[in-house]
C-alpha atoms as a PDB file:
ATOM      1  CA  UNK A   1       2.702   0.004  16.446  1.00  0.00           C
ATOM      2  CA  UNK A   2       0.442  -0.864  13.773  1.00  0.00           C
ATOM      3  CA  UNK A   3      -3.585  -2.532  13.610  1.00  0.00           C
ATOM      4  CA  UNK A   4      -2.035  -5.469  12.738  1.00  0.00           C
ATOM      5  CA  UNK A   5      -2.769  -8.626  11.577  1.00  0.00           C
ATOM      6  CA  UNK A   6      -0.644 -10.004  14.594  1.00  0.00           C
ATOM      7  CA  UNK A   7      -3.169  -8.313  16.835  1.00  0.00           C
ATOM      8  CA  UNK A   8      -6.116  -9.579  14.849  1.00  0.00           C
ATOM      9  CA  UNK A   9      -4.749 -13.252  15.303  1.00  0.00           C
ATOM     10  CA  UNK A  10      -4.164 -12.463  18.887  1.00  0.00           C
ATOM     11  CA  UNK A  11      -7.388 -11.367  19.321  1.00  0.00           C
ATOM     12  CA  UNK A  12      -9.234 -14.383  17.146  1.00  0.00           C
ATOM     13  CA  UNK A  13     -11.644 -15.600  19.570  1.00  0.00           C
ATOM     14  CA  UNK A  14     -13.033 -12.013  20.917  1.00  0.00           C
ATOM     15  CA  UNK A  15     -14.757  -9.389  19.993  1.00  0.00           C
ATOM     16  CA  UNK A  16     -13.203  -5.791  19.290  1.00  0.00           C
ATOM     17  CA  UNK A  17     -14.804  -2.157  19.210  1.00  0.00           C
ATOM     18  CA  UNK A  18     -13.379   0.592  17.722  1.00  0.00           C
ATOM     19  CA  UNK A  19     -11.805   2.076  21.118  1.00  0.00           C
ATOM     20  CA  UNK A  20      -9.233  -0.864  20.694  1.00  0.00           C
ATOM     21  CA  UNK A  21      -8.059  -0.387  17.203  1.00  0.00           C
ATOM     22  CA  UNK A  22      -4.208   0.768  17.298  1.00  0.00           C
ATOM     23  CA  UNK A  23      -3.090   3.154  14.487  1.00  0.00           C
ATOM     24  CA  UNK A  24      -0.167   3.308  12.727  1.00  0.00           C
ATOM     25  CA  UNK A  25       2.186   6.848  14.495  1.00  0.00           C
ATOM     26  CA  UNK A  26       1.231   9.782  13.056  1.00  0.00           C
ATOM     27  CA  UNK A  27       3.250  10.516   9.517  1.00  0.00           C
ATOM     28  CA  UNK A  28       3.886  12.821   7.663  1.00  0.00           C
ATOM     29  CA  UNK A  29       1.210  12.785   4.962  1.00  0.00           C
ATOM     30  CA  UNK A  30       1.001  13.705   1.098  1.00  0.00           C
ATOM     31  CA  UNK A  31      -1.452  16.140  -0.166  1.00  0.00           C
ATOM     32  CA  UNK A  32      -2.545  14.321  -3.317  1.00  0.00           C
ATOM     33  CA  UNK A  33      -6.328  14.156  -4.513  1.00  0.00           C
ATOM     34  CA  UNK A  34      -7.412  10.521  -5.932  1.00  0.00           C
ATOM     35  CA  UNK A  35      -9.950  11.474  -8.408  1.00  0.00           C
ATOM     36  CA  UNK A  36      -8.553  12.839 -11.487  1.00  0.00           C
ATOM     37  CA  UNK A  37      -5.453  11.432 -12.127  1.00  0.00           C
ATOM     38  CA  UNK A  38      -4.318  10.362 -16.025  1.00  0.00           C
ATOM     39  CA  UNK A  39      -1.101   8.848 -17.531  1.00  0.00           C
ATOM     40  CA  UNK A  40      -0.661  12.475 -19.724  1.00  0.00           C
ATOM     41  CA  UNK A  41      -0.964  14.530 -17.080  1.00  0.00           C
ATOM     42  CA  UNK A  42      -0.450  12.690 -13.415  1.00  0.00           C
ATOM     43  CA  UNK A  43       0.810  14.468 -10.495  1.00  0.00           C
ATOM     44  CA  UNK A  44       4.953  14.611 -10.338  1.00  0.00           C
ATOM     45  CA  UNK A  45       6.752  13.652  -7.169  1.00  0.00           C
ATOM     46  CA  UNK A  46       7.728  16.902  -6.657  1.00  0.00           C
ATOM     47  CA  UNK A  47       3.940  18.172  -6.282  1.00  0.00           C
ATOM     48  CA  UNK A  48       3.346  14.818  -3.366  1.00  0.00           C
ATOM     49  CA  UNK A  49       6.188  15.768  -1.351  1.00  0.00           C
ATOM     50  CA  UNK A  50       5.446  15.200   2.302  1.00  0.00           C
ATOM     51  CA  UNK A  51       4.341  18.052   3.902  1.00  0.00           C
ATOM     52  CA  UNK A  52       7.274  18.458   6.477  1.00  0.00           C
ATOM     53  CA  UNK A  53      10.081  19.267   3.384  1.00  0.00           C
ATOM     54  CA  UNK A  54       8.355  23.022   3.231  1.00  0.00           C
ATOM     55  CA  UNK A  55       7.294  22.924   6.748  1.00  0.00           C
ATOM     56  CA  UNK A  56       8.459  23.770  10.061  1.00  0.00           C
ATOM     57  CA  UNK A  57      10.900  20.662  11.520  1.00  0.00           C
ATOM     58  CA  UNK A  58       9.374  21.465  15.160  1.00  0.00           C
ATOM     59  CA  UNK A  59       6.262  20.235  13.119  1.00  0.00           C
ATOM     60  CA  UNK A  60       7.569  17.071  12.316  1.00  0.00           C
ATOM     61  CA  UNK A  61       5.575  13.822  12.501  1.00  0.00           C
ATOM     62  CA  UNK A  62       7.065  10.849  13.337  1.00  0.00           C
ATOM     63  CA  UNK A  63       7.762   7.605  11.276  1.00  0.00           C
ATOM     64  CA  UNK A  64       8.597   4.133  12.468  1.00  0.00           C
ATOM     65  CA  UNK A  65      10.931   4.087  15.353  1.00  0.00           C
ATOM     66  CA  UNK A  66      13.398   2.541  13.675  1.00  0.00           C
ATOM     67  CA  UNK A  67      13.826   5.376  11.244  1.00  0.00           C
ATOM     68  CA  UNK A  68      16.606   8.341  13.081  1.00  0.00           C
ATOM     69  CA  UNK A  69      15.293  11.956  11.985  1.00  0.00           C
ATOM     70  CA  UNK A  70      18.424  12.473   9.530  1.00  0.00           C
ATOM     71  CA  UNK A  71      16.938   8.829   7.906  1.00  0.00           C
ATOM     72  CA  UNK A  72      13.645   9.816   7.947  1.00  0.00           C
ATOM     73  CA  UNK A  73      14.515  13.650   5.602  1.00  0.00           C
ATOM     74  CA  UNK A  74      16.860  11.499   3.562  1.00  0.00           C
ATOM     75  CA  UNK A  75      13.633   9.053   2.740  1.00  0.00           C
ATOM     76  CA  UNK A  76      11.150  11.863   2.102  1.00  0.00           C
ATOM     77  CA  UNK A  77      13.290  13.761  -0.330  1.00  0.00           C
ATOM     78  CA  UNK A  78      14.478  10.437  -1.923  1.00  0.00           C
ATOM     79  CA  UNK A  79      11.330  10.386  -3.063  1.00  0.00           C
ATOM     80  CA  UNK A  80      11.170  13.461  -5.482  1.00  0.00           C
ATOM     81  CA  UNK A  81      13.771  11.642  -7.875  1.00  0.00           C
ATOM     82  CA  UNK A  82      12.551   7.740  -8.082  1.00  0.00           C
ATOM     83  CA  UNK A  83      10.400   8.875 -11.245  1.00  0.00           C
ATOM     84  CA  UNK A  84      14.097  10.307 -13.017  1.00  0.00           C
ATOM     85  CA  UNK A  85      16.419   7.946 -10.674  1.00  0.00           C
ATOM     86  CA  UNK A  86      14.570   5.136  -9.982  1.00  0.00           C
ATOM     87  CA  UNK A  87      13.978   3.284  -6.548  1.00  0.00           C
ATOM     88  CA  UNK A  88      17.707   3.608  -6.136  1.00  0.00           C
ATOM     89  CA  UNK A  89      20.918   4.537  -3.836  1.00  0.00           C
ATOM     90  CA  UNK A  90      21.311   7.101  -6.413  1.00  0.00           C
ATOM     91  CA  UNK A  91      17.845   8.414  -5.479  1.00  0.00           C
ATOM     92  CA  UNK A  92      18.964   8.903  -1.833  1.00  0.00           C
ATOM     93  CA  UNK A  93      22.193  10.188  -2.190  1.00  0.00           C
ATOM     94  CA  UNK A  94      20.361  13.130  -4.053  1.00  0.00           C
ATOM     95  CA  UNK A  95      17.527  12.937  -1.316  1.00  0.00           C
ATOM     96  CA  UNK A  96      20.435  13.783   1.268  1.00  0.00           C
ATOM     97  CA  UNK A  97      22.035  16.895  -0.644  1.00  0.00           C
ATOM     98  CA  UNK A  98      19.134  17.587  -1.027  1.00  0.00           C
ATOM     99  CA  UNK A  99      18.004  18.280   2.495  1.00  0.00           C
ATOM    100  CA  UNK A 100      21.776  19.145   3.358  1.00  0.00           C
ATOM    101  CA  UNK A 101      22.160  15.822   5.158  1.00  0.00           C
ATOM    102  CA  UNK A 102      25.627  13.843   4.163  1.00  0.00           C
ATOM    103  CA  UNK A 103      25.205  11.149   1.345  1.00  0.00           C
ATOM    104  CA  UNK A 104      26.963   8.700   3.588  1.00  0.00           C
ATOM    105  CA  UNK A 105      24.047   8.327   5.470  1.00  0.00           C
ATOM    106  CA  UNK A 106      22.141   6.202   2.634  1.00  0.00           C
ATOM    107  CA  UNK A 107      25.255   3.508   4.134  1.00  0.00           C
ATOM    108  CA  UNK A 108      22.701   3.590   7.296  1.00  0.00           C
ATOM    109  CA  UNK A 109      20.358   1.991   5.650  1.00  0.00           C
ATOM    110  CA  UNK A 110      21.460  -2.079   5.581  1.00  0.00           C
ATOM    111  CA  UNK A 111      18.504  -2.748   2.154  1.00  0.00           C
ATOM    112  CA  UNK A 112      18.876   1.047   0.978  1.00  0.00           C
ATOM    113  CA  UNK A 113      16.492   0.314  -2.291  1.00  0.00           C
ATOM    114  CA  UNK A 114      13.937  -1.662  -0.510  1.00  0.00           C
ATOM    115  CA  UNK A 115      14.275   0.748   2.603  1.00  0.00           C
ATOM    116  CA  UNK A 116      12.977   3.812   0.445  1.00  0.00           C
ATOM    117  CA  UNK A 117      10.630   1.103  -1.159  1.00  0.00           C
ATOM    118  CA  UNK A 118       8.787   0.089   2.799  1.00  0.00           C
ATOM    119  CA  UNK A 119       9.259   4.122   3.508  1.00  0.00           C
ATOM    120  CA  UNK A 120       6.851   5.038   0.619  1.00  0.00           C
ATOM    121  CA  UNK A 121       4.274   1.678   1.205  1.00  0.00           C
ATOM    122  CA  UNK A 122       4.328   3.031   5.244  1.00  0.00           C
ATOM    123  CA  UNK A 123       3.441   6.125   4.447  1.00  0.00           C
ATOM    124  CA  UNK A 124       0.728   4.937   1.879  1.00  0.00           C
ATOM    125  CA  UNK A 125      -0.895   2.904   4.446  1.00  0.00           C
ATOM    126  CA  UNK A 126      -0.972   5.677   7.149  1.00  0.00           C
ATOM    127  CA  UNK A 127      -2.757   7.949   4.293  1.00  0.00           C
ATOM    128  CA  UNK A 128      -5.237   5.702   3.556  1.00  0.00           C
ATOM    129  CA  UNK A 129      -5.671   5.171   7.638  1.00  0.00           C
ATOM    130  CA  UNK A 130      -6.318   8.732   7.542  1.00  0.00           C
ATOM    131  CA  UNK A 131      -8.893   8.651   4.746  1.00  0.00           C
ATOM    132  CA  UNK A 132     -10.790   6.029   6.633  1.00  0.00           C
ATOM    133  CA  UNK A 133     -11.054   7.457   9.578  1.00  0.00           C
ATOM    134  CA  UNK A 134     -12.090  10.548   8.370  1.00  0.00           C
ATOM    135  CA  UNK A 135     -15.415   8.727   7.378  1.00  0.00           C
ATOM    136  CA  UNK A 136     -16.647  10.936   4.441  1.00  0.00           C
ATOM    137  CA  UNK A 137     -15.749   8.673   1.695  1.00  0.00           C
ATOM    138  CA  UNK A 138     -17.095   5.486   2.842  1.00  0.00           C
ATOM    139  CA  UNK A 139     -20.690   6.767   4.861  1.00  0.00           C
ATOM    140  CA  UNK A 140     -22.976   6.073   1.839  1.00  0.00           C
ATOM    141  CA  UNK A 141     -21.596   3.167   0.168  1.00  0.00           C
ATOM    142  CA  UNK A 142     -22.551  -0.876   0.199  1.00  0.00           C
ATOM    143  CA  UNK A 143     -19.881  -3.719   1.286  1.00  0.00           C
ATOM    144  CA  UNK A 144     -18.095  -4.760  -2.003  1.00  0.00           C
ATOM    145  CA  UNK A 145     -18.311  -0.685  -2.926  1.00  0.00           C
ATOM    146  CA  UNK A 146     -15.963   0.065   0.273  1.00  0.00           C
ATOM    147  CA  UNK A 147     -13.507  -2.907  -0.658  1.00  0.00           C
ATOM    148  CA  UNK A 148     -13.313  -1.673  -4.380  1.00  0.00           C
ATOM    149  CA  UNK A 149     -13.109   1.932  -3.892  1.00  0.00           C
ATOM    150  CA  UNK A 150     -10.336   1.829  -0.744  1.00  0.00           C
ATOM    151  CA  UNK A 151      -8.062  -0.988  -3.334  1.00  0.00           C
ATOM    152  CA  UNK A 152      -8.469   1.710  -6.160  1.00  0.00           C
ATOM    153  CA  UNK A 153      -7.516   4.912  -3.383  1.00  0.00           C
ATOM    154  CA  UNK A 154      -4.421   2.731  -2.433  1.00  0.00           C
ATOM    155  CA  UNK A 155      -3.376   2.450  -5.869  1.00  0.00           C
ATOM    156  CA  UNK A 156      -3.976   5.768  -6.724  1.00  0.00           C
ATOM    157  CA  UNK A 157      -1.424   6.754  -3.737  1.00  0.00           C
ATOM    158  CA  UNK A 158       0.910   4.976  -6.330  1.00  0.00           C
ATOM    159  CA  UNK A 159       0.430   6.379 -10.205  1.00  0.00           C
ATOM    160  CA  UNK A 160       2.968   9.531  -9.366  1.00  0.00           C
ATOM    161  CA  UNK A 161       5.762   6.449  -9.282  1.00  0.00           C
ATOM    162  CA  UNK A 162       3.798   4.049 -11.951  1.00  0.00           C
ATOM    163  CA  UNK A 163       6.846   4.176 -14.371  1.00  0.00           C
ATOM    164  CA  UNK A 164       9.284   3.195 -11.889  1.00  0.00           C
ATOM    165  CA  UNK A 165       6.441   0.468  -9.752  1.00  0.00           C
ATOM    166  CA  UNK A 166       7.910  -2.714 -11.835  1.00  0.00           C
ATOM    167  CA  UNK A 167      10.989  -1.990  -9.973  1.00  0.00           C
ATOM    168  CA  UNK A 168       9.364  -1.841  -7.118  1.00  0.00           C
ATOM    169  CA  UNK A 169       7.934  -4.473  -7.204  1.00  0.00           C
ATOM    170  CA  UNK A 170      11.160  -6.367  -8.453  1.00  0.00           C
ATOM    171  CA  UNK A 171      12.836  -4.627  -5.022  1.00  0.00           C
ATOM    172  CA  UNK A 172       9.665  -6.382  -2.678  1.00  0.00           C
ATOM    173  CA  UNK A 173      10.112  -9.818  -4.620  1.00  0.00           C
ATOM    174  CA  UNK A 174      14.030 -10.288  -3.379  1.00  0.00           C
ATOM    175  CA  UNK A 175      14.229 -12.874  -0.949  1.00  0.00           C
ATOM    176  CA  UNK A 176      15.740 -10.669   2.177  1.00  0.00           C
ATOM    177  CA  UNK A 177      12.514  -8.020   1.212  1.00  0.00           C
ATOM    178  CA  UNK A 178      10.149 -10.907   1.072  1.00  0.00           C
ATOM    179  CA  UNK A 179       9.353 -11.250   4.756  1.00  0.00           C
ATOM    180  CA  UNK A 180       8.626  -7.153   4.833  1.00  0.00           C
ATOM    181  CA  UNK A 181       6.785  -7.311   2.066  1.00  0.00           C
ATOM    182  CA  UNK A 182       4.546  -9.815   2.781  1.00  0.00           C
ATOM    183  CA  UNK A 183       4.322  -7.881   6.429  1.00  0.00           C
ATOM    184  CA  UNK A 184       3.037  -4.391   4.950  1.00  0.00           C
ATOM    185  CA  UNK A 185       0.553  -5.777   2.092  1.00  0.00           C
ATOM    186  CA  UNK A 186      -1.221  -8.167   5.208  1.00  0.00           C
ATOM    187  CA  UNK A 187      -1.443  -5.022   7.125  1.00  0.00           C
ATOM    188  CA  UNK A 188      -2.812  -3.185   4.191  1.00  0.00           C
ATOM    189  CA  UNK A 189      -5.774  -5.942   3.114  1.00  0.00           C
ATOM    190  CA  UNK A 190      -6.189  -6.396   7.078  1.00  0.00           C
ATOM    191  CA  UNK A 191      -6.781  -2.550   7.243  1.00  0.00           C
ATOM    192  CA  UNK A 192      -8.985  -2.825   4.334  1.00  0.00           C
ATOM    193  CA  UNK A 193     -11.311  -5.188   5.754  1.00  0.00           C
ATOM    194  CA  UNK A 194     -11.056  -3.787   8.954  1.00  0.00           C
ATOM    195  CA  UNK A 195     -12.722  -0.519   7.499  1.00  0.00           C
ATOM    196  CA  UNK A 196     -15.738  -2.635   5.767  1.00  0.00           C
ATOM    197  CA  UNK A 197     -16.458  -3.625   9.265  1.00  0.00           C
ATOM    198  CA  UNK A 198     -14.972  -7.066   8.855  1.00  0.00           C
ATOM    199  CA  UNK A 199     -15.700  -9.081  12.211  1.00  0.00           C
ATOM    200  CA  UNK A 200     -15.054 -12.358  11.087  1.00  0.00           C
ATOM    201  CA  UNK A 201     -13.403 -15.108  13.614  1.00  0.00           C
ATOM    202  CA  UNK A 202     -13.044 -17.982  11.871  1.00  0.00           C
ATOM    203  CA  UNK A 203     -11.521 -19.548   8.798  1.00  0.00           C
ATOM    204  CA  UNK A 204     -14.033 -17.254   6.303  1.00  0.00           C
ATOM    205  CA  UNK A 205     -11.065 -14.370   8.076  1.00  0.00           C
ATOM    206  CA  UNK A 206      -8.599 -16.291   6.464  1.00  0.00           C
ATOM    207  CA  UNK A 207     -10.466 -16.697   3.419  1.00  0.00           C
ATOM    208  CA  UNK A 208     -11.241 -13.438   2.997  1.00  0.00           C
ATOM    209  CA  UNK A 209      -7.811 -11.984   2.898  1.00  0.00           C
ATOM    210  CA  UNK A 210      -6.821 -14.577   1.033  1.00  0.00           C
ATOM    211  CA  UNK A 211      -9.227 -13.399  -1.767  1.00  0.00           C
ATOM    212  CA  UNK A 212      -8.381  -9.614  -1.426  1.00  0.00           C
ATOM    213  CA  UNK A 213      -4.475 -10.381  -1.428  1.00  0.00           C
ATOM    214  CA  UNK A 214      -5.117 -11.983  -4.578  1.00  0.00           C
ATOM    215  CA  UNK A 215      -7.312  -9.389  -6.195  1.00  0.00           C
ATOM    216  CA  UNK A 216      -5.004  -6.585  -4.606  1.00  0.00           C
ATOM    217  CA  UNK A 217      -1.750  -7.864  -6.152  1.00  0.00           C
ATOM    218  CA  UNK A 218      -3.450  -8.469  -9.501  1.00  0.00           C
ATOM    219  CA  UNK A 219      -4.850  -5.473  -9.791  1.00  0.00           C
ATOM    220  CA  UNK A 220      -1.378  -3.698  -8.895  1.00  0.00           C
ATOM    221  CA  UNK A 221      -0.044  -5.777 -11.905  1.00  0.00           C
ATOM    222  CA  UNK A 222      -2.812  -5.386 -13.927  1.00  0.00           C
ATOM    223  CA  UNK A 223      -2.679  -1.044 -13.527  1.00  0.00           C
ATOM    224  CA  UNK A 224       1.396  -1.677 -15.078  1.00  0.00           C
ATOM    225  CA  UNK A 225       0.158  -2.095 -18.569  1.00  0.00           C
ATOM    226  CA  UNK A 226      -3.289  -0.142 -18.377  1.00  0.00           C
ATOM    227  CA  UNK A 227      -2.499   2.844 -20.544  1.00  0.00           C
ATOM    228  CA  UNK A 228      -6.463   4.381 -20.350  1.00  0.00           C
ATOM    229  CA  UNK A 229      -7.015   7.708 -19.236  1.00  0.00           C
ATOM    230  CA  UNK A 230      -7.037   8.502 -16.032  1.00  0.00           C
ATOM    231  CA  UNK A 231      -6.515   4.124 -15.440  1.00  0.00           C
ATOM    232  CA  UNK A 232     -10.429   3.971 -15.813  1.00  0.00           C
ATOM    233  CA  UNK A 233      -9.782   0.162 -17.093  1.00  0.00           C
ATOM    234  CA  UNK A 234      -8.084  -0.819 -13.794  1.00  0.00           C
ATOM    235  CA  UNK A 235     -10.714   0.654 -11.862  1.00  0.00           C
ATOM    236  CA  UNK A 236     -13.212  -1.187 -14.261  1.00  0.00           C
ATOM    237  CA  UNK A 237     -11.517  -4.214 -13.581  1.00  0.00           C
ATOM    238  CA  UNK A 238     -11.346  -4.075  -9.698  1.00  0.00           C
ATOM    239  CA  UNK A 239     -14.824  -2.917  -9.504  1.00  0.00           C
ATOM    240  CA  UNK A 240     -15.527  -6.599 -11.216  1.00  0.00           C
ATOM    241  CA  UNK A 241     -13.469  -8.516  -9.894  1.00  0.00           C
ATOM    242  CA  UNK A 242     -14.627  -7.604  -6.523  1.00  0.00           C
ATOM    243  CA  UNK A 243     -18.559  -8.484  -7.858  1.00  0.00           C
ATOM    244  CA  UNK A 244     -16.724 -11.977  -8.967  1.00  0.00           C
ATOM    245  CA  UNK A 245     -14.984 -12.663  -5.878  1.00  0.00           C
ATOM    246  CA  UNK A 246     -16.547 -10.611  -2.866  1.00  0.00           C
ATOM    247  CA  UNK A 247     -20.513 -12.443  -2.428  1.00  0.00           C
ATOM    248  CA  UNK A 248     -20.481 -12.988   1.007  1.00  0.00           C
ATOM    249  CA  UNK A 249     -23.284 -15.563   0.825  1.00  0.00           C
ATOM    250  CA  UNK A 250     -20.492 -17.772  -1.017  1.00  0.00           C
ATOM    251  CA  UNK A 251     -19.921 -21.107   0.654  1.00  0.00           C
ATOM    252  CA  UNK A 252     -16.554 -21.315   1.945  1.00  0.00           C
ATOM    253  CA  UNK A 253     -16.249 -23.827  -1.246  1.00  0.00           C
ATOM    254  CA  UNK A 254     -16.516 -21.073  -3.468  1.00  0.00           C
ATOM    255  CA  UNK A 255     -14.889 -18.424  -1.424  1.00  0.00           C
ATOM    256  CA  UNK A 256     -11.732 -20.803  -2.222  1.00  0.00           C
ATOM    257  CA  UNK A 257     -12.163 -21.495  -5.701  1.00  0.00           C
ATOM    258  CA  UNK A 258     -12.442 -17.792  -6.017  1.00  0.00           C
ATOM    259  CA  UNK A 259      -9.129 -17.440  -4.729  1.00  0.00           C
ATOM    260  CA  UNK A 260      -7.042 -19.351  -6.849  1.00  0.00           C
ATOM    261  CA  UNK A 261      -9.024 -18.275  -9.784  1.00  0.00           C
ATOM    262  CA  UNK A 262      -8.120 -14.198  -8.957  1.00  0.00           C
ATOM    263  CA  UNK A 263      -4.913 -15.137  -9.483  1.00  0.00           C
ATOM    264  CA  UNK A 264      -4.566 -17.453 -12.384  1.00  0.00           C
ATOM    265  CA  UNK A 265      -3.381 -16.906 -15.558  1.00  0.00           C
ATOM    266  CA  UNK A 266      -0.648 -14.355 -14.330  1.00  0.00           C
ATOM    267  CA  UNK A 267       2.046 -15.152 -17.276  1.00  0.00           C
ATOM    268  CA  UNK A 268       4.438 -12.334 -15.351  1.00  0.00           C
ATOM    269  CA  UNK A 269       7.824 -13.640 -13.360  1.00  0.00           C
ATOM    270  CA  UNK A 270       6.385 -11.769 -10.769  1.00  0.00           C
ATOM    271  CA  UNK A 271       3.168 -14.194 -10.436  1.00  0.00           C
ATOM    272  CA  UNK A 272       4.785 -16.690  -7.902  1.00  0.00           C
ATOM    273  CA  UNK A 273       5.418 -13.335  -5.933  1.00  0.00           C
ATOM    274  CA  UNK A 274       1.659 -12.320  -5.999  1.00  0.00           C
ATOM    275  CA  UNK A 275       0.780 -15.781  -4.907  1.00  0.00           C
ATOM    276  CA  UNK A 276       2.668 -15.659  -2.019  1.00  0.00           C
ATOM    277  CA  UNK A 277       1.857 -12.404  -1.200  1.00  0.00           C
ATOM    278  CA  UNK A 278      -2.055 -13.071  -1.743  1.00  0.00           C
ATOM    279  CA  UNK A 279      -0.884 -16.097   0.976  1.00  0.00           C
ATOM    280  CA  UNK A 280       0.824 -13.490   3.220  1.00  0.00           C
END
């Protein structure tokens, strides 16, 4: 179902082309830009919506297989009221009237908050897919310029929600959403490297993800209490902390150190959740 880091493992000792990468089924995508956005005047939910809400449902695409078409509406419109609702039952339950759908279909979903939670980080992960593979954004740039600029396009996927993110992030850090969390952010620094034309087979693969979960997950922290327009000091700060961390001529020594160090001095109760996450 997905390129995933399951496959990768599987595949260790061999060498892939491109004809064998396996993509993530076609979603329904949001029609956001990643350039200009500021905390005074960021994009609302409402103007993200996935394209299938206004479109025809013939045109549909699908989501994971898991996900029943009624679940799927329910999830997409959920996600115009998490900014005034929050990532919440109360969020779906308007989702459904919204889309005519009854609210007792949010009791279909057995982690409802943390569903709508892995709905939205799915769907963020088949959009950046989609930038990737279009090719235009990465053609011209150097190693460590791909890694920081496809972190800071993730991100950007979530400043629409950045109010309501520290309960997102509460939501992932439960121990029945662990295991799913730590799933979908290895799939989305696996992708990452993947795209910077990552080929390593040995423990420097382990290493490396390692590093990037770490700088990921403090960045994501980090962007919570950056109030500069437009988040220019998060960007600042992944741009360096991918200099610090991302020297590929680094003995495996340092690549370690490097690690640990991305993710020290994290004072936040979420910090043994971005450890384990960054170990994910």
């Amino acid at each position: 179902m997905y390129r995933s880091v399951l496959k990768r493992l599987l595949l260790i000792n061999t060498k892939t082309s491109n004809a064998n990468r396996r993509f993530l089924p076609q979603i329904t995508t949001f029609s956001t830009k990643t350039s200009s956005f500021s905390h005074q005047n960021h994009p609302s939910p409402q103007s993200i919506l996935p394209q299938t809400l206004t479109s025809n449902n013939n045109n549909q695409r699908k989501y994971k297989s898991d996900y029943q078409e009624d679940q799927v509406r329910v999830l997409q419109a959920s996600l115009r009221h998490v900014v005034k609702l929050g990532w919440s039952e109360a969020a779906m339950i308007s989702g459904a009237r919204k889309v005519g759908v009854s609210p007792s279909v949010v009791g279909s979903f057995p982690r409802k908050e943390a569903a709508l939670v892995e709905f939205f980080m799915d769907d963020c992960l088949q959009r950046l897919i989609d930038r990737i593979d279009s090719g235009e954004e990465l053609k011209d740039l150097i190693y460590s310029e791909r890694v920081a600029k496809l972190v800071q396009i993730r991100l950007e996927m979530q400043v629409p929600f950045i109010s309501k993110w520290s309960q997102a992030l509460s939501i992932q850090a439960q121990p029945m959403n662990v295991p799913m969390s730590f799933k979908q952010r290895a799939m989305l620094v696996d992708e990452i490297w993947h795209a910077c034309g990552d080929n390593a087979s040995n423990i420097d693969w382990y290493l490396k993800r390692t590093v990037l979960g770490g700088l990921y997950s403090t960045t994501e922290i980090y962007m919570l209490t950056d109030n500069s327009p437009g988040f220019h000091d998060t960007w600042e700060f992944v741009r360096n902390r991918v200099k610090d961390a991302f020297d590929l001529g680094k003995t495996v020594q340092e690549a370690t150190y490097l690690a640990e160090a991305v993710g020290a001095g994290l004072g936040s109760s979420l910090a043994g959740f971005v450890k384990g996450v960054s170990r994910g």
